[in-house]
Protein backbone atom coordinates (compact mmCIF):
# COMPACT_ATOMS: atom_id res chain seq x y z
CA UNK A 1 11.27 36.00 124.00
CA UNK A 2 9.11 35.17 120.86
CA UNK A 3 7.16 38.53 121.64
CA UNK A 4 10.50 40.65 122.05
CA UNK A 5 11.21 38.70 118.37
CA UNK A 6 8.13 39.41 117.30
CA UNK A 7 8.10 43.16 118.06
CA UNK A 8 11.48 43.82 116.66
CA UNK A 9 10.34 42.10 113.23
CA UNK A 10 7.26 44.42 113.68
CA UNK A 11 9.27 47.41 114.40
CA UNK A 12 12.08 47.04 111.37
CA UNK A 13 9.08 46.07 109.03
CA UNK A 14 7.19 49.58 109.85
CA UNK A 15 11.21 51.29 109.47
CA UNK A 16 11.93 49.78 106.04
CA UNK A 17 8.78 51.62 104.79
CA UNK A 18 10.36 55.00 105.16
CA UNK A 19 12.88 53.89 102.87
CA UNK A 20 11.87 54.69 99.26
CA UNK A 21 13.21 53.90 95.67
CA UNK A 22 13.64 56.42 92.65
CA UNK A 23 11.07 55.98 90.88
CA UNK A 24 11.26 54.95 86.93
CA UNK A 25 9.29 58.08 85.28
CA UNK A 26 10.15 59.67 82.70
CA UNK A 27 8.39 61.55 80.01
CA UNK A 28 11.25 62.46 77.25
CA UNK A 29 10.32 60.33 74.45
CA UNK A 30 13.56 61.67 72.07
CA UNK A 31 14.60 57.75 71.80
CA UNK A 32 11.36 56.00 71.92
CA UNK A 33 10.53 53.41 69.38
CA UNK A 34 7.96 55.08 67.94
CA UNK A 35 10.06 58.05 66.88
CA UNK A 36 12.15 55.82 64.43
CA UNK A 37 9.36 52.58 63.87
CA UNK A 38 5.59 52.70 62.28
CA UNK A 39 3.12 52.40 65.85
CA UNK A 40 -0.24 52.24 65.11
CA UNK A 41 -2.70 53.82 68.02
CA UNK A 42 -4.05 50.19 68.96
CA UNK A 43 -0.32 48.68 68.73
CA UNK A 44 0.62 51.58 71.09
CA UNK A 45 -2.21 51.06 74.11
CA UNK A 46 -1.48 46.89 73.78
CA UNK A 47 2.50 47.67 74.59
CA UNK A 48 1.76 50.36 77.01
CA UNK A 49 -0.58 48.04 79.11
CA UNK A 50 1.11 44.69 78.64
CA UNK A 51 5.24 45.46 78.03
CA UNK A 52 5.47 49.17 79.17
CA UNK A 53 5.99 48.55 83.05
CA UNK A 54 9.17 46.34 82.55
CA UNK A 55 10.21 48.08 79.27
CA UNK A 56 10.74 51.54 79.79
CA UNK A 57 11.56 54.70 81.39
CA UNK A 58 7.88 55.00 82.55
CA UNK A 59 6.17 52.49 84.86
CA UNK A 60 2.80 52.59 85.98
CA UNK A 61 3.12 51.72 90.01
CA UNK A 62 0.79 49.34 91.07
CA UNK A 63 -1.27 50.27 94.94
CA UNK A 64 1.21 47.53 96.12
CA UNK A 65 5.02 49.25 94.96
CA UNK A 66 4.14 50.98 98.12
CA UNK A 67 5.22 48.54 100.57
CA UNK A 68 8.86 47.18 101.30
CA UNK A 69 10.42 44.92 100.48
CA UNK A 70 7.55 44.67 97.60
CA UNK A 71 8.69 48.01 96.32
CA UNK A 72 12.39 46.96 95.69
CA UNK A 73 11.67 43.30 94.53
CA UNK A 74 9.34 45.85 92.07
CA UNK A 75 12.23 47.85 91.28
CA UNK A 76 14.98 45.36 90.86
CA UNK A 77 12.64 43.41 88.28
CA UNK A 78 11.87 46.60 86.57
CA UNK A 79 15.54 47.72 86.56
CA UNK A 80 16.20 44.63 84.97
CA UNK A 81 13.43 44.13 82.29
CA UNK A 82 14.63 47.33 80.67
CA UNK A 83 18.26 46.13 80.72
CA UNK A 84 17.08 43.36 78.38
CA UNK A 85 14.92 46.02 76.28
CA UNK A 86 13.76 49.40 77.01
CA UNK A 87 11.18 50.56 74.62
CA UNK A 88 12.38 54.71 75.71
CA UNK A 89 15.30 54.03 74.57
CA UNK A 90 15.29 51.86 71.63
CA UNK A 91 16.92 54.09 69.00
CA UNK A 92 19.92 54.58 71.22
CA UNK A 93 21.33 51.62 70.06
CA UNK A 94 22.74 50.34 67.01
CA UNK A 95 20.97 49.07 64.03
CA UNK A 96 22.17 45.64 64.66
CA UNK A 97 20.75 45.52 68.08
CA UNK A 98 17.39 47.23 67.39
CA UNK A 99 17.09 44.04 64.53
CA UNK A 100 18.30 41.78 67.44
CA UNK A 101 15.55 43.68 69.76
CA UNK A 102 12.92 42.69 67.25
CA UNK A 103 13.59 39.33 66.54
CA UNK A 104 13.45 38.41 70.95
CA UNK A 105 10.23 40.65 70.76
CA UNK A 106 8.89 38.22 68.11
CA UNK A 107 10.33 35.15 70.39
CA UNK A 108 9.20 35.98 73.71
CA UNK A 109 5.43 36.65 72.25
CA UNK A 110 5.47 34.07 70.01
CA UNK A 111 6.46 31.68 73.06
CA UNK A 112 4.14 33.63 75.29
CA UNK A 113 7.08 33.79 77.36
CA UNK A 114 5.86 37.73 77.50
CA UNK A 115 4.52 39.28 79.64
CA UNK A 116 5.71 37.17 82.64
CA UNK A 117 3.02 34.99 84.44
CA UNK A 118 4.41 36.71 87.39
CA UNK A 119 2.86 40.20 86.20
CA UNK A 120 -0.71 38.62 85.35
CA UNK A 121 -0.63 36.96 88.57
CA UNK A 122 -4.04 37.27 90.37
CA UNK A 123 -5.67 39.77 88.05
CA UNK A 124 -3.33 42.27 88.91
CA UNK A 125 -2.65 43.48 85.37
CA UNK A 126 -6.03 41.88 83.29
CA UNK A 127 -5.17 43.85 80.66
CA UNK A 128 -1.66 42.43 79.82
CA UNK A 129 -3.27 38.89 79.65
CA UNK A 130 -2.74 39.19 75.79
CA UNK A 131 -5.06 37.08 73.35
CA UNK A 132 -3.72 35.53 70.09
CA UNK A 133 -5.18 38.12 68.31
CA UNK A 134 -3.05 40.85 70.33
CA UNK A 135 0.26 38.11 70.38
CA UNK A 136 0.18 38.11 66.19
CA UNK A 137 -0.30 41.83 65.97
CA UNK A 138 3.03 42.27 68.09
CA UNK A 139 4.71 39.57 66.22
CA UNK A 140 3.95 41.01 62.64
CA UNK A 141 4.70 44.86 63.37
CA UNK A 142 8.09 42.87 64.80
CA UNK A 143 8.63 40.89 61.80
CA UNK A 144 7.60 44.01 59.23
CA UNK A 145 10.00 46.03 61.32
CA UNK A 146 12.94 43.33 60.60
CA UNK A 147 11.73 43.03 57.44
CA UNK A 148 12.04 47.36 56.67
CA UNK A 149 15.51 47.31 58.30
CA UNK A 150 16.75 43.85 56.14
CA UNK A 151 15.13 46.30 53.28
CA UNK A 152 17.21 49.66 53.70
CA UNK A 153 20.10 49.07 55.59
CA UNK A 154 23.15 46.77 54.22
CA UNK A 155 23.20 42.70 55.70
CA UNK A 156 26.31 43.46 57.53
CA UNK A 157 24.93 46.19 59.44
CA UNK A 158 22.19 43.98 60.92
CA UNK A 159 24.39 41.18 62.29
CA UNK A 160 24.47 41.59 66.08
């Protein structure tokens, strides 16, 4: 009985695999945040490497986004990071919610609640392990960026 069990597991396990998820790539950059906000070359790479996976339209797969049910825990997570913010599409949305954008970017570093420990786990990502150094550089470009949009656009049109 615990063989028959056993088999079966083994046998929906290897049928799962054939079932795969849409993949989140995308290379149209017409909303991106860098089309409408100052990126410098070293700010770029440090978002790509450490935000990019969760926060936009273009996710770097890791060997292991391979395997169900890996691959749709992967996809669910990503699905939902960008829901929160997606970097591709940043200047789709209203003034008051790009400020809004900034000011959780500027939280969620600052608290080092970003990136999740879940994505550094086990030297899977070494790169996203950010230093302080790398933290303040994110926070300041996010605070300069609230601070260019409290400059040009009217108060009212940055309340969320």
């Amino acid at each position: 009985m615990k063989k028959q069990i056993f088999t079966g597991l083994i046998v929906v396990f290897i049928l799962v695999q054939f079932i795969k998820i849409d993949k989140n790539e995308s290379s149209d950059l017409s909303y991106n945040i860098s089309k409408s906000y100052p990126v410098s070359n070293e700010l770029s790479q440090l978002l790509k490497v450490s935000c990019y996976d969760c926060h936009s339209n273009n996710t770097s797969y890791p060997w292991y986004s391979k395997i169900q049910p890996v691959a749709w825990w992967l996809d669910h997570h990503v699905q939902d990071g960008k829901k929160h913010l997606n970097f591709s599409e940043f200047t789709k949305s209203r003034i008051a919610v790009q400020n809004h954008k900034f000011e959780e970017i500027i939280e969620m570093v600052n608290d080092k609640e970003m990136p999740l420990v879940s994505y550094t786990y086990f030297g899977l990502h070494p790169k996203a392990n950010l230093t302080d150094k790398q933290r303040d550089l994110i926070v300041n470009w996010g605070i300069d960026q609230m601070n260019f949009l409290k400059n040009n656009f009217p108060v009212d049109s940055l309340i969320f």
